[in-house]
PDB file of N, CA and C in Angstrom:
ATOM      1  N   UNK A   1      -3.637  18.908  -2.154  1.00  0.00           N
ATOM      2  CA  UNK A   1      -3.224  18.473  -0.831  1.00  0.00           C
ATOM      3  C   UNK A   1      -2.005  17.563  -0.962  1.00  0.00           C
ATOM      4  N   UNK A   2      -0.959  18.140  -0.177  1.00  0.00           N
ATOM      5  CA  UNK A   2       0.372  16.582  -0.317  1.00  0.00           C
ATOM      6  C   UNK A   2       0.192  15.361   0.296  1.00  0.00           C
ATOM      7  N   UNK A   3       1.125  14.987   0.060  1.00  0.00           N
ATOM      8  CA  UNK A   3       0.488  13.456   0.559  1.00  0.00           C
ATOM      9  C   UNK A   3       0.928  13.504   2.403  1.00  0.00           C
ATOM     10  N   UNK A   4       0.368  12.885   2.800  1.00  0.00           N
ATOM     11  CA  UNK A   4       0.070  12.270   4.053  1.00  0.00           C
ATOM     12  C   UNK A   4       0.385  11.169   4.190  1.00  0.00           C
ATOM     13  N   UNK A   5       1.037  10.516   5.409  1.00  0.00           N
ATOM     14  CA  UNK A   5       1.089   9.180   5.429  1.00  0.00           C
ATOM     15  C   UNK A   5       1.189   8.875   6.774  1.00  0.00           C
ATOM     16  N   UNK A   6       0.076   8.222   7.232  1.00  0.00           N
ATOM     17  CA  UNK A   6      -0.352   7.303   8.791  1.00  0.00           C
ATOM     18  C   UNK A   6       0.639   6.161   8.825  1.00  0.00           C
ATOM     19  N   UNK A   7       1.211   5.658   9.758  1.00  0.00           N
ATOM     20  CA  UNK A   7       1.765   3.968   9.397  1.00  0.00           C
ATOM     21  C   UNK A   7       1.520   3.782  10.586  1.00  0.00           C
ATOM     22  N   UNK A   8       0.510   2.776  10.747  1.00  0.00           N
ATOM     23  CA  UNK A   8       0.354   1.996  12.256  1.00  0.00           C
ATOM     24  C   UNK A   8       0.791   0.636  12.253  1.00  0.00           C
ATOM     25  N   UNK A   9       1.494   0.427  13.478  1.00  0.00           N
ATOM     26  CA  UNK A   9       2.119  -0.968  13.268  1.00  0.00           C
ATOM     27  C   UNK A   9       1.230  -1.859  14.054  1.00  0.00           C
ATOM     28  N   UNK A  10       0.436  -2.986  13.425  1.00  0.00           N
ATOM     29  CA  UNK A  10      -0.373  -4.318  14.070  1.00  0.00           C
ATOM     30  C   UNK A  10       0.938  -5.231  14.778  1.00  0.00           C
ATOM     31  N   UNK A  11       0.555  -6.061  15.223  1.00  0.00           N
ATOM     32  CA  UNK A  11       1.331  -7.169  15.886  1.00  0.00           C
ATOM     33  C   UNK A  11       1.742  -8.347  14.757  1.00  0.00           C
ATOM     34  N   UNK A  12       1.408  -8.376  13.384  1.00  0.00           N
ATOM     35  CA  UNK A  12       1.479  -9.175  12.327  1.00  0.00           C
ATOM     36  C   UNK A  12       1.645  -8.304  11.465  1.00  0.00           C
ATOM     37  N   UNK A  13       1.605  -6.636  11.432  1.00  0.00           N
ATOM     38  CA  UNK A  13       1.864  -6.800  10.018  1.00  0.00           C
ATOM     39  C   UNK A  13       1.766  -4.688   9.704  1.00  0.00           C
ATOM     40  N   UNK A  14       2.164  -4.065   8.969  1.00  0.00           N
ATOM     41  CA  UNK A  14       2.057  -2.543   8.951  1.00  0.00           C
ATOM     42  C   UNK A  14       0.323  -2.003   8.001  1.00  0.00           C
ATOM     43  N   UNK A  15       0.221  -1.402   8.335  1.00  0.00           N
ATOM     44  CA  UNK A  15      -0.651  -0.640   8.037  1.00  0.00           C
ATOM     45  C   UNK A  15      -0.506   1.170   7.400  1.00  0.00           C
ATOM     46  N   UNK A  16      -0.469   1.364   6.071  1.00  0.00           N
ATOM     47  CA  UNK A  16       0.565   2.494   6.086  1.00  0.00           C
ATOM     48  C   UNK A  16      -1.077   3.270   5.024  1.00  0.00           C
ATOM     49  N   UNK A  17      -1.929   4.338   5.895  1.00  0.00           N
ATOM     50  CA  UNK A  17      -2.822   5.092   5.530  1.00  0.00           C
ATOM     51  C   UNK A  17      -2.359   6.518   4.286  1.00  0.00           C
ATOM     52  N   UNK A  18      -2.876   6.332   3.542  1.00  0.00           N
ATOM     53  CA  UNK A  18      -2.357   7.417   2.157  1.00  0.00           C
ATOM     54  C   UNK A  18      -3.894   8.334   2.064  1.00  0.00           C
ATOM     55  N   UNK A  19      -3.169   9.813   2.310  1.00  0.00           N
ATOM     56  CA  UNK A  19      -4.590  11.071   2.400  1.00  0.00           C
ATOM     57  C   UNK A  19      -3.527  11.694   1.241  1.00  0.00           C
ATOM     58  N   UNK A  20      -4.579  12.292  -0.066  1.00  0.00           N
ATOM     59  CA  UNK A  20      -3.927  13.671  -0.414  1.00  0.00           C
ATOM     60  C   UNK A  20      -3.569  12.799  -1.592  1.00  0.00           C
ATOM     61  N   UNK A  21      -2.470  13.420  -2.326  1.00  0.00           N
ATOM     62  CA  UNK A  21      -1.674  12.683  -3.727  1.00  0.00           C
ATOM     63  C   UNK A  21      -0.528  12.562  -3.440  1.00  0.00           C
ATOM     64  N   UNK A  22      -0.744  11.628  -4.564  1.00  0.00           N
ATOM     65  CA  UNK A  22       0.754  10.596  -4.622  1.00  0.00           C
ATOM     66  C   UNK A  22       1.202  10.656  -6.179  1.00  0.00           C
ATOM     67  N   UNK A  23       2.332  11.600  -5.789  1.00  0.00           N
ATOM     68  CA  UNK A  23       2.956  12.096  -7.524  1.00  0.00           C
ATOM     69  C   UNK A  23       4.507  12.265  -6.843  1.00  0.00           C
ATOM     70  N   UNK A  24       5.030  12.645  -7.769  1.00  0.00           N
ATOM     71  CA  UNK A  24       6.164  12.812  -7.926  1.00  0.00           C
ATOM     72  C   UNK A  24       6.923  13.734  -6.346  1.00  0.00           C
ATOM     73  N   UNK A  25       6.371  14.575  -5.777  1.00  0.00           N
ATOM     74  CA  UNK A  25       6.377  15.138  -4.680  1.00  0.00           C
ATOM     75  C   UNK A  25       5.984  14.301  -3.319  1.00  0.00           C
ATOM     76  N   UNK A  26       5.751  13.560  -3.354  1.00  0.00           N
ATOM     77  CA  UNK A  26       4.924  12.541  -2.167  1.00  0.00           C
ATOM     78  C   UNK A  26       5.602  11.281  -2.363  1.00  0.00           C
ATOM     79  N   UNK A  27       6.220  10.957  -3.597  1.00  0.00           N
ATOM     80  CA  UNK A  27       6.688   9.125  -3.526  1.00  0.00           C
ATOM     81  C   UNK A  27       7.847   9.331  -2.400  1.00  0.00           C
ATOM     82  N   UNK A  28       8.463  10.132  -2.375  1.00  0.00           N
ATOM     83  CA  UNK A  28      10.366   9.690  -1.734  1.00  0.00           C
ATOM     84  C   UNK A  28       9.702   9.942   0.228  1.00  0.00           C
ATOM     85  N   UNK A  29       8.634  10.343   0.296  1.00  0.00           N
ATOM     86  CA  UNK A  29       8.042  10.069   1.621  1.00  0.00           C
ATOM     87  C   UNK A  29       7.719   8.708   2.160  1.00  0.00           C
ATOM     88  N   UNK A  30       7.118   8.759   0.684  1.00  0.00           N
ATOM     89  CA  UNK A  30       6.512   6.762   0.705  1.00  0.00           C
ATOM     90  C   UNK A  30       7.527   6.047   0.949  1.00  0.00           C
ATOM     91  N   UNK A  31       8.636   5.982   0.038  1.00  0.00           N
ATOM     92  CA  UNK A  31       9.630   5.626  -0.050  1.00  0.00           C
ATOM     93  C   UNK A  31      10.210   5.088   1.209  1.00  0.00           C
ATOM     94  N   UNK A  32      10.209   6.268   1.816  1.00  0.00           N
ATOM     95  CA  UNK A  32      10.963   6.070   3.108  1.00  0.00           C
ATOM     96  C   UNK A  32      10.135   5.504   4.427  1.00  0.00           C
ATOM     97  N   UNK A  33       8.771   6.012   4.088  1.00  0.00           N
ATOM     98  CA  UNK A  33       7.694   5.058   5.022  1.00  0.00           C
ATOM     99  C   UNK A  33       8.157   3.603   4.808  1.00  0.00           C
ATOM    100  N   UNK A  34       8.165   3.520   3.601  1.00  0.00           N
ATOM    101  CA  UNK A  34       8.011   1.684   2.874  1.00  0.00           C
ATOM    102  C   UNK A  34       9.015   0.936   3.502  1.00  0.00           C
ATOM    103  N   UNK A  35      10.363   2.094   3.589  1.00  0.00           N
ATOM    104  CA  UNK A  35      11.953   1.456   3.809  1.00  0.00           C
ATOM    105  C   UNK A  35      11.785   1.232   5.608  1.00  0.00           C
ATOM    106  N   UNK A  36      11.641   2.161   5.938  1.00  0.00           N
ATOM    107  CA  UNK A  36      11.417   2.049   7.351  1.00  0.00           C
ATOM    108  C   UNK A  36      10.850   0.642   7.810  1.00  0.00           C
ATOM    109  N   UNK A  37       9.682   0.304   7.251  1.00  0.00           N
ATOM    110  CA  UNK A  37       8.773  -0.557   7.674  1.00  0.00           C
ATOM    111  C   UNK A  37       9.416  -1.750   7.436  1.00  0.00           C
ATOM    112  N   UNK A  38      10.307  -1.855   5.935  1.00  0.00           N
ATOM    113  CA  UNK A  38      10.747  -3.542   5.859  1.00  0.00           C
ATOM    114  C   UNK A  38      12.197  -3.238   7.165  1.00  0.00           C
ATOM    115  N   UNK A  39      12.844  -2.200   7.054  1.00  0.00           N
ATOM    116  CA  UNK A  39      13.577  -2.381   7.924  1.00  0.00           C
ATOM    117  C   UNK A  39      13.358  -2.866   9.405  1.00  0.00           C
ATOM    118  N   UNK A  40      12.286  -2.837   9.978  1.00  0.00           N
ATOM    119  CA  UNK A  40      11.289  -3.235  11.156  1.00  0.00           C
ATOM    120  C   UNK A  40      11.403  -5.079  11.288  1.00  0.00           C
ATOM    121  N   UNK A  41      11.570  -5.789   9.886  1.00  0.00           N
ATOM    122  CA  UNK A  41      11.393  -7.018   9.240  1.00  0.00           C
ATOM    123  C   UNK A  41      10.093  -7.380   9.280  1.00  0.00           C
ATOM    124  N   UNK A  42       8.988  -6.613   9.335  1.00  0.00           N
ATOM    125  CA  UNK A  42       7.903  -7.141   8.469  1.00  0.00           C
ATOM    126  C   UNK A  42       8.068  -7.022   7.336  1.00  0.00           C
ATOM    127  N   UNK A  43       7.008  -8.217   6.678  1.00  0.00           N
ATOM    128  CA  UNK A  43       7.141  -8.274   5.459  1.00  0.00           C
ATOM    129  C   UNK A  43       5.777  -8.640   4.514  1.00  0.00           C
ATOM    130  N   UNK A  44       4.770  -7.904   5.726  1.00  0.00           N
ATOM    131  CA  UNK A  44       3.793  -7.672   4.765  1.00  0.00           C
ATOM    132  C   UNK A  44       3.101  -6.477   5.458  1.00  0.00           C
ATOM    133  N   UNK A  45       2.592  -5.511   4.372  1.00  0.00           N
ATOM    134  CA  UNK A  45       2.113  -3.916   4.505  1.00  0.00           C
ATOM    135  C   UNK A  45       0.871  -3.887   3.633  1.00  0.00           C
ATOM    136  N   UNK A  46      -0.469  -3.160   4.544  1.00  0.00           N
ATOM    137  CA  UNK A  46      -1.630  -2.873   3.673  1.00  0.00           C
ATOM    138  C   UNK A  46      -1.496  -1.631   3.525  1.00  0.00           C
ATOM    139  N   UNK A  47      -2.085  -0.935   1.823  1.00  0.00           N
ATOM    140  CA  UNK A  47      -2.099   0.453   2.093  1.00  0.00           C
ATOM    141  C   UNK A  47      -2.707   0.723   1.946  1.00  0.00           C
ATOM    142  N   UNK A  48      -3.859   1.415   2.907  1.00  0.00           N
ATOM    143  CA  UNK A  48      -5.355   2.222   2.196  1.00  0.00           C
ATOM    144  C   UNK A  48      -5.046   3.489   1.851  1.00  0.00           C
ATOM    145  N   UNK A  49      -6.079   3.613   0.499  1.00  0.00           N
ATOM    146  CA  UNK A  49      -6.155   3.994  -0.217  1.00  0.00           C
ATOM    147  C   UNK A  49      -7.491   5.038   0.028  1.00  0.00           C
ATOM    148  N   UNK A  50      -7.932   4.351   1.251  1.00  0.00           N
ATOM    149  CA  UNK A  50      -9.244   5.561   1.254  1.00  0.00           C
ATOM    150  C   UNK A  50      -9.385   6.897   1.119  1.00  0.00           C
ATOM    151  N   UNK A  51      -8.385   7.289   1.514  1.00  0.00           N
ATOM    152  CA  UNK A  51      -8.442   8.846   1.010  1.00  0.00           C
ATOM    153  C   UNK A  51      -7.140   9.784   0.105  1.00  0.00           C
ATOM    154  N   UNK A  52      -6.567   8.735  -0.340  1.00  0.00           N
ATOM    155  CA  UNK A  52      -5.628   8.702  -1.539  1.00  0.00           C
ATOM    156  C   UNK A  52      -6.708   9.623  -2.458  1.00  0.00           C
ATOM    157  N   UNK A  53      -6.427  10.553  -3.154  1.00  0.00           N
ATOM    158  CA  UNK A  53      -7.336  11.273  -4.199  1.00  0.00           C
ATOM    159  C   UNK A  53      -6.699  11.277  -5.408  1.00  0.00           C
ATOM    160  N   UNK A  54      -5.109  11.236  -5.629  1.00  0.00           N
ATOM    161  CA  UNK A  54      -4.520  11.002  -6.779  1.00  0.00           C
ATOM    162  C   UNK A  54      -3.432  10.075  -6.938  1.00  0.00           C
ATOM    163  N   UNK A  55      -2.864   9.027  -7.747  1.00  0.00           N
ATOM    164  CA  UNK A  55      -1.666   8.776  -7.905  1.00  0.00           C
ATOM    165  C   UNK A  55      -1.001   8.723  -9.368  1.00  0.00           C
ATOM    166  N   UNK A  56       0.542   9.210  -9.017  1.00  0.00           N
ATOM    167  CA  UNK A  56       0.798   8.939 -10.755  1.00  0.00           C
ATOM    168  C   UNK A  56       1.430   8.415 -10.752  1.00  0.00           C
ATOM    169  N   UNK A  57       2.211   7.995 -11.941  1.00  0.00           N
ATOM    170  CA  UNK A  57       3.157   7.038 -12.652  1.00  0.00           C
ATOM    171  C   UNK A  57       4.540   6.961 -11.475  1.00  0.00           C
ATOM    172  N   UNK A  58       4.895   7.935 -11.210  1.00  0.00           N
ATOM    173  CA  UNK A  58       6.015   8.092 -10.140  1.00  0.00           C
ATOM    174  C   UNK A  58       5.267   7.251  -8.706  1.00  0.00           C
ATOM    175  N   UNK A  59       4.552   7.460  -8.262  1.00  0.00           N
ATOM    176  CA  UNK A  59       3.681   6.416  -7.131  1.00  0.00           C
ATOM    177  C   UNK A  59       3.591   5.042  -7.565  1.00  0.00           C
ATOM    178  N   UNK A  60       3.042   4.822  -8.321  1.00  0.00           N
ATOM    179  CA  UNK A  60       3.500   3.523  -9.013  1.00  0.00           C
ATOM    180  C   UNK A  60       4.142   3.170  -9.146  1.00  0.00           C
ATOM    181  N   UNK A  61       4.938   3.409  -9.461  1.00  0.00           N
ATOM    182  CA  UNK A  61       6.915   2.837  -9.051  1.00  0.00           C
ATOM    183  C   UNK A  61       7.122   2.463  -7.941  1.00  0.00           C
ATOM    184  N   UNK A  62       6.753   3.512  -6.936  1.00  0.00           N
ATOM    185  CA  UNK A  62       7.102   3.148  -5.662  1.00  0.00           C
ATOM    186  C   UNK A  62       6.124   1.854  -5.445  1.00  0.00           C
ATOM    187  N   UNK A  63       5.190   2.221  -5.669  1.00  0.00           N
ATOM    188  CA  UNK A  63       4.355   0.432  -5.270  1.00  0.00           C
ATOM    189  C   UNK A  63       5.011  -0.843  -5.884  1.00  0.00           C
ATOM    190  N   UNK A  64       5.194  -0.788  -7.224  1.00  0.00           N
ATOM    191  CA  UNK A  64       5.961  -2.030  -7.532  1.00  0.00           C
ATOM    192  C   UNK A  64       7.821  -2.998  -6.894  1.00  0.00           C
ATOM    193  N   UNK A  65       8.119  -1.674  -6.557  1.00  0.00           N
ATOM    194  CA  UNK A  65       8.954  -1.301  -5.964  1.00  0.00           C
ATOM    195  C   UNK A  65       9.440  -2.121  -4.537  1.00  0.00           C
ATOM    196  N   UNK A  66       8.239  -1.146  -4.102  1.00  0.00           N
ATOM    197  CA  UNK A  66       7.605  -1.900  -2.418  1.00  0.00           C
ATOM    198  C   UNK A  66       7.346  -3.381  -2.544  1.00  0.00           C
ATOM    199  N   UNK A  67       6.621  -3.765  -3.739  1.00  0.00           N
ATOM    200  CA  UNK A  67       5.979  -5.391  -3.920  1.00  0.00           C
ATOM    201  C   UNK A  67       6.950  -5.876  -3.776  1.00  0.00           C
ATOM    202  N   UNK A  68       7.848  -5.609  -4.896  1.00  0.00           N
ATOM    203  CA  UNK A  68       8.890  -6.602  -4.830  1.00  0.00           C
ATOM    204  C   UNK A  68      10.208  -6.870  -3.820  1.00  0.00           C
ATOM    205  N   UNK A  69      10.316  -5.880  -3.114  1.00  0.00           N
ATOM    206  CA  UNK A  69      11.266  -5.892  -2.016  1.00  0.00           C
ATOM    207  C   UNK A  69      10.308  -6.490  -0.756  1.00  0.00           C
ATOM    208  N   UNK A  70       8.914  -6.655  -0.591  1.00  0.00           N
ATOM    209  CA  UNK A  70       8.127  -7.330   0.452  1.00  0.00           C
ATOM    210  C   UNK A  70       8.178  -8.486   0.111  1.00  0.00           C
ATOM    211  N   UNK A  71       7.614  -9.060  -1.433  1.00  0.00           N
ATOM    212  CA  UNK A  71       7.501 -10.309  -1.501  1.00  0.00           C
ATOM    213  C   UNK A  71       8.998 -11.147  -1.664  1.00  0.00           C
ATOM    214  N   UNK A  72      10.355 -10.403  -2.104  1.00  0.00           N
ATOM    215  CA  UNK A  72      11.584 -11.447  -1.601  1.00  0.00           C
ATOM    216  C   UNK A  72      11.798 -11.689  -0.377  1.00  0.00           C
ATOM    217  N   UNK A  73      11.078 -10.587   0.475  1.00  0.00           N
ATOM    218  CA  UNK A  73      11.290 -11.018   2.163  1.00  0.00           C
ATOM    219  C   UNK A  73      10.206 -12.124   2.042  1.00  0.00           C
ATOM    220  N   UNK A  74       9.235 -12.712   1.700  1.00  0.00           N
ATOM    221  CA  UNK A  74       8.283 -13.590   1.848  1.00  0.00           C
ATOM    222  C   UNK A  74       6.882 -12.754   2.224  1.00  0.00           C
ATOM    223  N   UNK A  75       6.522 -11.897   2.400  1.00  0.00           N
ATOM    224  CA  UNK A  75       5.665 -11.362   1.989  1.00  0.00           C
ATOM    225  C   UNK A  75       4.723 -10.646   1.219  1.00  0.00           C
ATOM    226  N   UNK A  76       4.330  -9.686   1.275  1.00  0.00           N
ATOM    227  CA  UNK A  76       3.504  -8.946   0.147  1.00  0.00           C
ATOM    228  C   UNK A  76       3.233  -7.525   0.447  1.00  0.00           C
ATOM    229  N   UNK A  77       2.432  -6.840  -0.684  1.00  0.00           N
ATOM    230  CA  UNK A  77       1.637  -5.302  -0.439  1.00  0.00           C
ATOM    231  C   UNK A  77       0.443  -5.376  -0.871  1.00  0.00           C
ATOM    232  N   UNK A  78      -0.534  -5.109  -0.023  1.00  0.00           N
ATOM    233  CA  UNK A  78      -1.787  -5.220  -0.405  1.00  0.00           C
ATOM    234  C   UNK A  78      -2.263  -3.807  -0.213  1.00  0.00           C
ATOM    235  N   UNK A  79      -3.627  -3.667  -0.852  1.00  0.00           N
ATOM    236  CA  UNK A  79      -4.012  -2.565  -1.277  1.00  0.00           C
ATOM    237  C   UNK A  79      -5.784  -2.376  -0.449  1.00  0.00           C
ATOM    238  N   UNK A  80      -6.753  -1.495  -0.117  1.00  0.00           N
ATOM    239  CA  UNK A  80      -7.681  -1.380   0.521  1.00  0.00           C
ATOM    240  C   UNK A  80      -8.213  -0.310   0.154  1.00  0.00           C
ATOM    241  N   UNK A  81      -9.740   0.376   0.148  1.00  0.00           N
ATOM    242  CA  UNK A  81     -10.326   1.601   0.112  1.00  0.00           C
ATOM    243  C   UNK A  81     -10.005   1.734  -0.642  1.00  0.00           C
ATOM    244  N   UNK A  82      -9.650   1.893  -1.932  1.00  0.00           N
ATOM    245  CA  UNK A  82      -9.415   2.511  -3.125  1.00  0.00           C
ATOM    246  C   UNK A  82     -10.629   3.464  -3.868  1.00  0.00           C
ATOM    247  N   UNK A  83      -9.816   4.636  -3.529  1.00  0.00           N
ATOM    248  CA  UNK A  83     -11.100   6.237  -4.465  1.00  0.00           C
ATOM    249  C   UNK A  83     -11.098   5.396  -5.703  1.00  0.00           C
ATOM    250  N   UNK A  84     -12.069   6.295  -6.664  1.00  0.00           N
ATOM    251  CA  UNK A  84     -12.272   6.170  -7.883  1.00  0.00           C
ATOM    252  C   UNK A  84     -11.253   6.279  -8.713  1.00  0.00           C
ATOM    253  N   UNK A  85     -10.681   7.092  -8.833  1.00  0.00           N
ATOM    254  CA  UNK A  85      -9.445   7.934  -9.593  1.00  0.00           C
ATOM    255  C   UNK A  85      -8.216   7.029  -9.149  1.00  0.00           C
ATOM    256  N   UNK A  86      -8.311   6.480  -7.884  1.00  0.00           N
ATOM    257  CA  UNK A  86      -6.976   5.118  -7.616  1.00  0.00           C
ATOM    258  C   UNK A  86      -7.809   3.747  -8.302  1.00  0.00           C
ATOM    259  N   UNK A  87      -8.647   3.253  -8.356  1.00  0.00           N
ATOM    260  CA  UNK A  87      -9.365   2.600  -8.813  1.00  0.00           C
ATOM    261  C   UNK A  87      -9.369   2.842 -10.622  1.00  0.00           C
ATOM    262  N   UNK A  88      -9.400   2.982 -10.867  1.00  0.00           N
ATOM    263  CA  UNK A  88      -9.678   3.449 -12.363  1.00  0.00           C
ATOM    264  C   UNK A  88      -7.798   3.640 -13.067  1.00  0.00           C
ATOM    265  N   UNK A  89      -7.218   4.127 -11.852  1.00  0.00           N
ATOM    266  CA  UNK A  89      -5.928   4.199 -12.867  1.00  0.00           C
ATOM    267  C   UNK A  89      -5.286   2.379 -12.660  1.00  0.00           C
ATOM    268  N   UNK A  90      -5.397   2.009 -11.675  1.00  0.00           N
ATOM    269  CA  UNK A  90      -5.245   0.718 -10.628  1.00  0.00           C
ATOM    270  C   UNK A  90      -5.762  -0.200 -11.911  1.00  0.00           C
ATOM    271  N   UNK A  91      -6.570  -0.234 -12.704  1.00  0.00           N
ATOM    272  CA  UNK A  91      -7.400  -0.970 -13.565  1.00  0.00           C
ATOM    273  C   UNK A  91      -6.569  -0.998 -14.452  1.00  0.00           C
ATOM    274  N   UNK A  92      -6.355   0.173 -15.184  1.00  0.00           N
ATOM    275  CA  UNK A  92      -5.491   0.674 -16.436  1.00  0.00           C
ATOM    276  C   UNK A  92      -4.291   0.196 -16.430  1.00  0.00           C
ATOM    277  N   UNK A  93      -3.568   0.132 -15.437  1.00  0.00           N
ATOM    278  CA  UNK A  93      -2.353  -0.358 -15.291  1.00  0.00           C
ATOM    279  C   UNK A  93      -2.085  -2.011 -14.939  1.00  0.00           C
ATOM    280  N   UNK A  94      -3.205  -2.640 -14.824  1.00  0.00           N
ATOM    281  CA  UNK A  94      -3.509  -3.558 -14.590  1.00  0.00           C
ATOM    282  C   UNK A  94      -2.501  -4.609 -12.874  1.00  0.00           C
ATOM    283  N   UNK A  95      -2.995  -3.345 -11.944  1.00  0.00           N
ATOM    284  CA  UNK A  95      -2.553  -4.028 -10.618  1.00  0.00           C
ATOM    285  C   UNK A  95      -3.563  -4.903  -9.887  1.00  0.00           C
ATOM    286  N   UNK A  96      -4.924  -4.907 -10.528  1.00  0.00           N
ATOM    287  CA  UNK A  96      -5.847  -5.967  -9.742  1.00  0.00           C
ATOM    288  C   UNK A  96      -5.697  -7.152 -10.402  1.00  0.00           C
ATOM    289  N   UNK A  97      -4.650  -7.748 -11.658  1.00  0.00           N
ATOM    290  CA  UNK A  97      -4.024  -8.934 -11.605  1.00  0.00           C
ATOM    291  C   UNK A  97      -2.751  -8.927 -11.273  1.00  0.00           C
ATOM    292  N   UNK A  98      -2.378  -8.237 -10.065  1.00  0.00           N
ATOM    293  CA  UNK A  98      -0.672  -8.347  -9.597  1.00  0.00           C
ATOM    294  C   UNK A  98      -0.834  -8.113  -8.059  1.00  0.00           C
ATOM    295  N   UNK A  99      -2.002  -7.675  -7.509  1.00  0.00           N
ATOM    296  CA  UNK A  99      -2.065  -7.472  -6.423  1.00  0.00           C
ATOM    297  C   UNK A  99      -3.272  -7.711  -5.638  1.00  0.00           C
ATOM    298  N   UNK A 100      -3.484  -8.348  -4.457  1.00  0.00           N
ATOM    299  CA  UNK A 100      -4.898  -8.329  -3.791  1.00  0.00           C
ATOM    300  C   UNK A 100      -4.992  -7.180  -2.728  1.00  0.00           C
ATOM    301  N   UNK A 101      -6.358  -6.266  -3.875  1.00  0.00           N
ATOM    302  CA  UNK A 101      -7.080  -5.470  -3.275  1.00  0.00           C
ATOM    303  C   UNK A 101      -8.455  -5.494  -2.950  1.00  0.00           C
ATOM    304  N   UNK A 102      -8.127  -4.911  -1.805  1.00  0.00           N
ATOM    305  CA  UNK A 102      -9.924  -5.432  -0.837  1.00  0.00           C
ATOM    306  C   UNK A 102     -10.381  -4.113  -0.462  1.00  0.00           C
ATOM    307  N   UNK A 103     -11.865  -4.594  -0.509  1.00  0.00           N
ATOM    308  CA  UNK A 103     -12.969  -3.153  -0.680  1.00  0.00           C
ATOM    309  C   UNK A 103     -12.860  -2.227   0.281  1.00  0.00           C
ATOM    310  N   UNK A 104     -12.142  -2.452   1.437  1.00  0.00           N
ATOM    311  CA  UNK A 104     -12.275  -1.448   2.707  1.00  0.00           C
ATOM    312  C   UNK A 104     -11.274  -2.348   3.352  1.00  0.00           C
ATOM    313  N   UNK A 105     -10.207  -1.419   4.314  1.00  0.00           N
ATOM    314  CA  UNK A 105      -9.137  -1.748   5.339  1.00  0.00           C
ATOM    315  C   UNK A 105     -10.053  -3.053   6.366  1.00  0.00           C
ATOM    316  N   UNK A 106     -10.569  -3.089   6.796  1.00  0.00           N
ATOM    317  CA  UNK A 106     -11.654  -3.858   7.579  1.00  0.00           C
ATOM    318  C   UNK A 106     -11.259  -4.831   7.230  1.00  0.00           C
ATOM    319  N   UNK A 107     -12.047  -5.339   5.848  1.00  0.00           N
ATOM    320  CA  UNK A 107     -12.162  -6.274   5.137  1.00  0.00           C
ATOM    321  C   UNK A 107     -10.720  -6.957   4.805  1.00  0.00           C
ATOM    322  N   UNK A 108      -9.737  -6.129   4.541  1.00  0.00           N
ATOM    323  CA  UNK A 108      -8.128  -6.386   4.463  1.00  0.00           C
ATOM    324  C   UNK A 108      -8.157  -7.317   5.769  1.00  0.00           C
ATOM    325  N   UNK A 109      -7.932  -6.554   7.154  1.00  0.00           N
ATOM    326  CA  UNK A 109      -7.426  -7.190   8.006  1.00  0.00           C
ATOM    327  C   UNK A 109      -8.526  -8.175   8.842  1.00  0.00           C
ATOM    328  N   UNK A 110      -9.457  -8.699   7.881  1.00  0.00           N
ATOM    329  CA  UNK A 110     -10.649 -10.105   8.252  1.00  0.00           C
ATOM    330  C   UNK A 110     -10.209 -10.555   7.368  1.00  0.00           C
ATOM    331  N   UNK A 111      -9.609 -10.695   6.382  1.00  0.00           N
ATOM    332  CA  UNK A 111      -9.158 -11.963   5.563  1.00  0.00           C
ATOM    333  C   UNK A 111      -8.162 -12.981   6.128  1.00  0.00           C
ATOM    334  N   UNK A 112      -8.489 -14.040   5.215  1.00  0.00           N
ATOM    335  CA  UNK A 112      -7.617 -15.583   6.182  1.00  0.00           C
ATOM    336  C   UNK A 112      -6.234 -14.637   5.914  1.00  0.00           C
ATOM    337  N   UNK A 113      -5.929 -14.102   4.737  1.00  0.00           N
ATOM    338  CA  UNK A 113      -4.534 -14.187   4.676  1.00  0.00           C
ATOM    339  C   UNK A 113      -3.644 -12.960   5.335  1.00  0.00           C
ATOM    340  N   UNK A 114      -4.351 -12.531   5.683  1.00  0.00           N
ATOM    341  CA  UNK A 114      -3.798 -11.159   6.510  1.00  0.00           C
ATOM    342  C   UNK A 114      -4.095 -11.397   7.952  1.00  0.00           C
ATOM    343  N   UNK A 115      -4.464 -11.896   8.797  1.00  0.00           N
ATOM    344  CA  UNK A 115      -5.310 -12.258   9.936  1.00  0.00           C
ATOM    345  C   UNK A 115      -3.733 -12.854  10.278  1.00  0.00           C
ATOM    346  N   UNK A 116      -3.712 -14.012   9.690  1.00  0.00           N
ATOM    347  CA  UNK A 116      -2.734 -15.043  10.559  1.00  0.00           C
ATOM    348  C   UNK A 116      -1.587 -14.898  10.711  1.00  0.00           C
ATOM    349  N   UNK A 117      -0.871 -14.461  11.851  1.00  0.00           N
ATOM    350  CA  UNK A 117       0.604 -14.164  12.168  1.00  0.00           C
ATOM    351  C   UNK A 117       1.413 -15.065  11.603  1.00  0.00           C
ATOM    352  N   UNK A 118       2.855 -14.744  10.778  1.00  0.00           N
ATOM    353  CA  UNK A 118       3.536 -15.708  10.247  1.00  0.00           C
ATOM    354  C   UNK A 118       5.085 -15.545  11.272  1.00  0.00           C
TER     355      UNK A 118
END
């Protein structure tokens, strides 16, 4: 399945939903989701992951990518729902010490730090 990409915009902040894989064929979509969104001037984006089924090394780029062009605006990229197979590579690569990811989108947007309009 190619990738898919939802982006709903909150009043504080983007929301950008990932169905399908994320490889080499699907990043320059992201890409341009990602660009779009800082162009908007938010500068912080959650991405669930809930029905993300693959990502590779080329997706990963784009995430670090994304981090770092959110967090010089003063924000961030956070991560949500994560499958197994995003979970497990997410580990390996070690983004759950570079990034806060939360167990379900829900839970993302009930946290203090995503909640409060900046």
């Amino acid at each position: 399945m190619p990738l898919e990409i939802e982006v709903e915009k909150l009043s504080h902040l983007h929301v950008l939903s990932l169905r399908g894989r994320l490889d080499s064929a699907g990043a320059p979509a992201l890409e341009s989701s990602m660009k779009t969104v800082v162009e908007t001037g938010d500068n912080r984006v959650i991405v669930d992951c809930a029905e993300l089924r693959y990502v590779s090394s080329v997706g990963l780029g784009v995430f670090v990518a994304s981090a770092k062009t959110l967090t010089a605006a003063g924000g961030g990229l956070y991560f949500a729902g994560l499958t197994q197979h995003v979970r497990s590579v997410f580990e390996m690569v070690g983004f759950f010490g570079l990034f806060e990811i939360y167990p379900t989108l829900q839970e993302a947007l009930d946290s203090p730090q995503l909640r409060r309009s900046e």
